[in-house]
N, C-alpha and C. Protein backbone atom coordinates (compact mmCIF):
# COMPACT_ATOMS: atom_id res chain seq x y z
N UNK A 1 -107.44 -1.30 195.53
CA UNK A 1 -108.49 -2.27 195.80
C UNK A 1 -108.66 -2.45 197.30
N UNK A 2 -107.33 -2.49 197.72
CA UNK A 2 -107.81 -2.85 199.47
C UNK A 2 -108.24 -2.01 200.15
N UNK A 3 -107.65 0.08 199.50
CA UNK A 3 -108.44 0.54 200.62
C UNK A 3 -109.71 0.94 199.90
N UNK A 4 -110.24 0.47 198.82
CA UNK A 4 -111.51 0.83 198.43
C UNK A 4 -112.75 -0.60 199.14
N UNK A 5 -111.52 -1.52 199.60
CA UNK A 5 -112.57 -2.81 200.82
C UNK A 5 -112.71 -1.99 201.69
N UNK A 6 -111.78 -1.66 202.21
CA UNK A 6 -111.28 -1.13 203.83
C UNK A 6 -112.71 0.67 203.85
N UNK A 7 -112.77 0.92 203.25
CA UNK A 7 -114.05 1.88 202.82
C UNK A 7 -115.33 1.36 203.05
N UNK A 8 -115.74 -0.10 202.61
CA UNK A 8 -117.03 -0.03 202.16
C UNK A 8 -117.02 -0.81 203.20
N UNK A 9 -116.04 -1.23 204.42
CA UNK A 9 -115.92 -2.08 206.02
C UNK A 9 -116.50 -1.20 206.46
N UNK A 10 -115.76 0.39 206.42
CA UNK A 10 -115.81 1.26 207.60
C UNK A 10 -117.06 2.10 207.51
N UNK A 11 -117.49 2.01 205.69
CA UNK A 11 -118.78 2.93 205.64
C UNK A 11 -118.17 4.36 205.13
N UNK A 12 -117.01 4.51 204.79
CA UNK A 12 -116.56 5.53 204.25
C UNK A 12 -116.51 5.95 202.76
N UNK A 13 -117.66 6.70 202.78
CA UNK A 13 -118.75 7.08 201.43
C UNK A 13 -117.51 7.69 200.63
N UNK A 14 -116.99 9.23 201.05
CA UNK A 14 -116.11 9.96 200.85
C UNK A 14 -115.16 9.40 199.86
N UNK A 15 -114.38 8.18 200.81
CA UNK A 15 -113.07 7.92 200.05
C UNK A 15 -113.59 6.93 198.89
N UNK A 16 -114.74 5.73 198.80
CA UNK A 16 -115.18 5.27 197.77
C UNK A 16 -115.57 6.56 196.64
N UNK A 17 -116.31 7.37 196.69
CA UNK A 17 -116.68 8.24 195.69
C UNK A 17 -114.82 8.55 195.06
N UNK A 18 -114.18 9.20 196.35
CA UNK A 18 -113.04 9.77 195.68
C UNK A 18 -112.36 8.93 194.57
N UNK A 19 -112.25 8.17 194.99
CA UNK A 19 -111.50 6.81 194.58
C UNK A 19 -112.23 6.54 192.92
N UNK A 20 -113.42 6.47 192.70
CA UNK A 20 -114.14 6.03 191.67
C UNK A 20 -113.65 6.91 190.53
N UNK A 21 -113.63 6.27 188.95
CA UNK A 21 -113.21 7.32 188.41
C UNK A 21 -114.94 8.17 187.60
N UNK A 22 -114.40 9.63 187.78
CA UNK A 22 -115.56 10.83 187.26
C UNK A 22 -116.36 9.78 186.49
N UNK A 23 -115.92 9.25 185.13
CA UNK A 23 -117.11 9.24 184.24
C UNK A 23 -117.90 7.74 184.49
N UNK A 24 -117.63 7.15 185.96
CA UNK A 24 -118.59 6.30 186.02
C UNK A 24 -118.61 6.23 187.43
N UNK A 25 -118.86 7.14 188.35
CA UNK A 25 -118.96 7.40 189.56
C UNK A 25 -120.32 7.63 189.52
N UNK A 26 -120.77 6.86 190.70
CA UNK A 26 -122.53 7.30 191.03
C UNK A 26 -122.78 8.97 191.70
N UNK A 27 -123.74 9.09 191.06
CA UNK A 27 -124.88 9.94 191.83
C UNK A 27 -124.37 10.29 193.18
N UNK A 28 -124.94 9.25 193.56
CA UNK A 28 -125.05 8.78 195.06
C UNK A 28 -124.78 7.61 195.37
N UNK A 29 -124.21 7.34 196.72
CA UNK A 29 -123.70 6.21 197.07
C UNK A 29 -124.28 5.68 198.34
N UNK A 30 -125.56 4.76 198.54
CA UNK A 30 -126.14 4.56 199.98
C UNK A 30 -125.68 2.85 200.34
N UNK A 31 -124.73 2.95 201.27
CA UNK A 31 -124.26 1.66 201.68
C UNK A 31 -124.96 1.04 202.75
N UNK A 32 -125.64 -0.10 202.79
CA UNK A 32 -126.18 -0.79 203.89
C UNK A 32 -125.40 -0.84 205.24
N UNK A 33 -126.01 -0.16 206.00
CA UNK A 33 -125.53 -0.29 207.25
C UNK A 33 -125.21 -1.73 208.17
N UNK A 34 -126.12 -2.68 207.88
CA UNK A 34 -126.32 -3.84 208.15
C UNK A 34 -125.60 -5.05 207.64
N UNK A 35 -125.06 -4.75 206.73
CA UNK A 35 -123.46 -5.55 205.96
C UNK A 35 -122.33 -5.06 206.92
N UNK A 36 -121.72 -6.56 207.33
CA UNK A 36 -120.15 -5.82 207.76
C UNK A 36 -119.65 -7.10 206.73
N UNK A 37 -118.78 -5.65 206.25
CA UNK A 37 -117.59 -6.78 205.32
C UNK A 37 -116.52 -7.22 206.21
N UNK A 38 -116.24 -8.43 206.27
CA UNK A 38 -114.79 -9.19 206.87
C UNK A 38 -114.07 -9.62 206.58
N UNK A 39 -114.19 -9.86 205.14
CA UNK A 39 -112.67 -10.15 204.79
C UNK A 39 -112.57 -9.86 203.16
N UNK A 40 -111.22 -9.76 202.76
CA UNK A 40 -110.87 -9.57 201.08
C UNK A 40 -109.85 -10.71 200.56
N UNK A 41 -110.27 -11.15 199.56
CA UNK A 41 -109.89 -12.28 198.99
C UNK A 41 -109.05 -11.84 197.47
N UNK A 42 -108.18 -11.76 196.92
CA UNK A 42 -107.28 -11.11 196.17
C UNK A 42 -107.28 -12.43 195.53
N UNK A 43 -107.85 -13.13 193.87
CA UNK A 43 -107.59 -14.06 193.19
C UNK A 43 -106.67 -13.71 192.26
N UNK A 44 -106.68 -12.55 191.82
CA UNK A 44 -105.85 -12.83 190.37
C UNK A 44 -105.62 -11.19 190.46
N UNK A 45 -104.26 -10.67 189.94
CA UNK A 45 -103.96 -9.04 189.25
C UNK A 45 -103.46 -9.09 187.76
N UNK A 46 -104.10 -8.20 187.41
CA UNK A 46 -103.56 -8.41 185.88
C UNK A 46 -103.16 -7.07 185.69
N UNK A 47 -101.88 -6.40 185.25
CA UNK A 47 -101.19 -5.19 185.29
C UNK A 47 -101.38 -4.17 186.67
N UNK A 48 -101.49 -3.58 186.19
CA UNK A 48 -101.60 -2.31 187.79
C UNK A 48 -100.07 -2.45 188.28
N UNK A 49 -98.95 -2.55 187.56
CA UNK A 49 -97.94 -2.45 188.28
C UNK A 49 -96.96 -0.77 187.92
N UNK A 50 -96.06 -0.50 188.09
CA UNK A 50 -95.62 0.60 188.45
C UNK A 50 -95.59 1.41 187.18
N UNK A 51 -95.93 1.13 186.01
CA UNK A 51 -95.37 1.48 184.74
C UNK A 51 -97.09 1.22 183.97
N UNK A 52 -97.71 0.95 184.75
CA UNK A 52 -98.56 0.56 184.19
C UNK A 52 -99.82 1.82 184.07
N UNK A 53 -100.92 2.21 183.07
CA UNK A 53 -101.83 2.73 183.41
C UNK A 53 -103.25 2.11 183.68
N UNK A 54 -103.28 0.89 183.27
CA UNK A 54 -104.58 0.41 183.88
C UNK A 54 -104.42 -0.99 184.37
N UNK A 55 -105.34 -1.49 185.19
CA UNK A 55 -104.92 -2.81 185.96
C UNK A 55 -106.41 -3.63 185.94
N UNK A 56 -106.23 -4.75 186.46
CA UNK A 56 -107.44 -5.78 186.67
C UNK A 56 -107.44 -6.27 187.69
N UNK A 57 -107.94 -6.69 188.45
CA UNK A 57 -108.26 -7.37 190.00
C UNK A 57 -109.33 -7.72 189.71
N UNK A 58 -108.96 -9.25 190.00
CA UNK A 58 -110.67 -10.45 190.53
C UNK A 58 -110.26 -10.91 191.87
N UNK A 59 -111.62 -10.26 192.49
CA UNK A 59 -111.25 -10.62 193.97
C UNK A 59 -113.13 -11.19 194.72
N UNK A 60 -112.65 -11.42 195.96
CA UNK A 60 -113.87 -11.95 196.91
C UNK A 60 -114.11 -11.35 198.08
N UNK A 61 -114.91 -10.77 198.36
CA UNK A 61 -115.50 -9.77 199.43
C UNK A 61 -116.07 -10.42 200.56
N UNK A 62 -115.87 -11.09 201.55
CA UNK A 62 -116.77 -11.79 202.17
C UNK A 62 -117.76 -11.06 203.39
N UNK A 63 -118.86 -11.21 203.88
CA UNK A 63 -119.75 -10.25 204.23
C UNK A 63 -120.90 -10.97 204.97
N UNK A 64 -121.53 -10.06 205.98
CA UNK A 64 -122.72 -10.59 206.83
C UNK A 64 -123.48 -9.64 207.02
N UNK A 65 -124.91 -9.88 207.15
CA UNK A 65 -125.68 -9.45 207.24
C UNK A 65 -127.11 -10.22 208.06
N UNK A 66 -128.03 -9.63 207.61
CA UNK A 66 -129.37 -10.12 208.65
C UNK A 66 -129.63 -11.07 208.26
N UNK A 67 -129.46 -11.34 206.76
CA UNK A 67 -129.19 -12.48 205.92
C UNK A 67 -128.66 -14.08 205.87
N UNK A 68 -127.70 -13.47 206.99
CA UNK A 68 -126.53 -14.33 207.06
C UNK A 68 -125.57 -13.81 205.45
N UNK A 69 -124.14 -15.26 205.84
CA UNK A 69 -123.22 -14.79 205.35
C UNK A 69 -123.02 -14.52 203.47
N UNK A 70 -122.37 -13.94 202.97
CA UNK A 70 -122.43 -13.72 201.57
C UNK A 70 -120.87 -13.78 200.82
N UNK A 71 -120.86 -13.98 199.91
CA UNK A 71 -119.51 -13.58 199.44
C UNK A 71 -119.51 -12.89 197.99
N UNK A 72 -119.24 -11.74 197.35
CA UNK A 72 -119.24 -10.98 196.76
C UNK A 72 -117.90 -10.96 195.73
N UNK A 73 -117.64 -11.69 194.50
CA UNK A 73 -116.77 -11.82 193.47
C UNK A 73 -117.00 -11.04 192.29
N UNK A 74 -116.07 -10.43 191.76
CA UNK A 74 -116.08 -9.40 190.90
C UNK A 74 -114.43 -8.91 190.11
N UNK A 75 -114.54 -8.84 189.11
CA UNK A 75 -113.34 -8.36 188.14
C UNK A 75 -113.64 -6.89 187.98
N UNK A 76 -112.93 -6.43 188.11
CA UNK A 76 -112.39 -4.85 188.89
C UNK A 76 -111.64 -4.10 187.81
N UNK A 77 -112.11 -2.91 187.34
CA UNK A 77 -110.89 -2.30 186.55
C UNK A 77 -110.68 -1.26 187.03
N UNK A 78 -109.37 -0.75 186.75
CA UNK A 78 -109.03 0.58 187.27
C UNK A 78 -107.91 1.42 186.26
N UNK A 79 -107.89 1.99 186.64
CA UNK A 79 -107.21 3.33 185.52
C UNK A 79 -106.02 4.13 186.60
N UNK A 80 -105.32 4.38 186.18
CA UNK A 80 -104.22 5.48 186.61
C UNK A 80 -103.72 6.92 185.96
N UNK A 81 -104.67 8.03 186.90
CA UNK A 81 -104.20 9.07 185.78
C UNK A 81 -103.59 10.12 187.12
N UNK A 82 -102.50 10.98 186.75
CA UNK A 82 -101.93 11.62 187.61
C UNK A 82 -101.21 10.84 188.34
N UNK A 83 -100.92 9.90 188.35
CA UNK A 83 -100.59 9.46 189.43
C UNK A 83 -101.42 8.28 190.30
N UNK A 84 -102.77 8.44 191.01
CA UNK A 84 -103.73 8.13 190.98
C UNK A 84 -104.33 6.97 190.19
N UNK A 85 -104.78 5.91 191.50
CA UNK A 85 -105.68 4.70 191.05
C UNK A 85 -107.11 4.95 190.78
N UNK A 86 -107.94 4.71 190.21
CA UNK A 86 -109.35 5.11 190.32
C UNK A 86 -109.95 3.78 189.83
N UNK A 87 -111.53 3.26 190.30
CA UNK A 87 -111.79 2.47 190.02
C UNK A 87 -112.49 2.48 189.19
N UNK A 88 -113.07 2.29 188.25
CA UNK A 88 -113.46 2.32 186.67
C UNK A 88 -114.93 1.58 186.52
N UNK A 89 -114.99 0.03 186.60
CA UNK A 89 -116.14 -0.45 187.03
C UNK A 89 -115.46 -2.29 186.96
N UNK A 90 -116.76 -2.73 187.02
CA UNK A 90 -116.21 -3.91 187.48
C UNK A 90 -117.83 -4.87 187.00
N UNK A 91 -117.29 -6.46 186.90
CA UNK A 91 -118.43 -7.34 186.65
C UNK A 91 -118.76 -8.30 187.77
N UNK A 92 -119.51 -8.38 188.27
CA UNK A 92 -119.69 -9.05 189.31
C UNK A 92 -120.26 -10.65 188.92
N UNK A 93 -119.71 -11.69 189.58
CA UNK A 93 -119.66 -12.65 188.72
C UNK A 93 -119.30 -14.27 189.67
């Protein structure tokens, strides 16, 4: 989860796609240049621990733009195959 924040801070298309898992990975991925995310807010984990194959994260994205400021909450799933976290999809909320 943090370095899939730490991605969509820096604008790093690459490692978000990588990261996503195949059967619900976009197309394409066009991130607003004009958003800087600043901070990540970690509310709740539900599994994702070492033994685990899939996990939950509800977290808070906080963010600025031309807009002014925003904050972005969402329950997060992810999967573990190989080894490997991937992010699955999530409800924004």
């Amino acid at each position: 989860m943090r370095s899939r924040f730490t991605a969509f801070a820096l604008g790093d298309v690459d490692h978000l796609r990588a990261s996503w898992h195949p059967t619900t990975r976009p197309d394409r991925l066009d991130l607003d240049p004009g958003t800087r995310w600043y901070r990540l807010d970690i509310e709740s984990v539900s599994a994702g621990g070492l033994l685990d194959s899939s996990g939950e994260v509800v977290f808070r994205a906080h963010h600025r733009s031309a807009d002014g400021r925003g904050v972005l909450s969402e329950r997060s799933r992810f999967v573990r195959e190989h080894g490997r976290w991937f992010y699955l999809d999530g409800v924004v909320g």
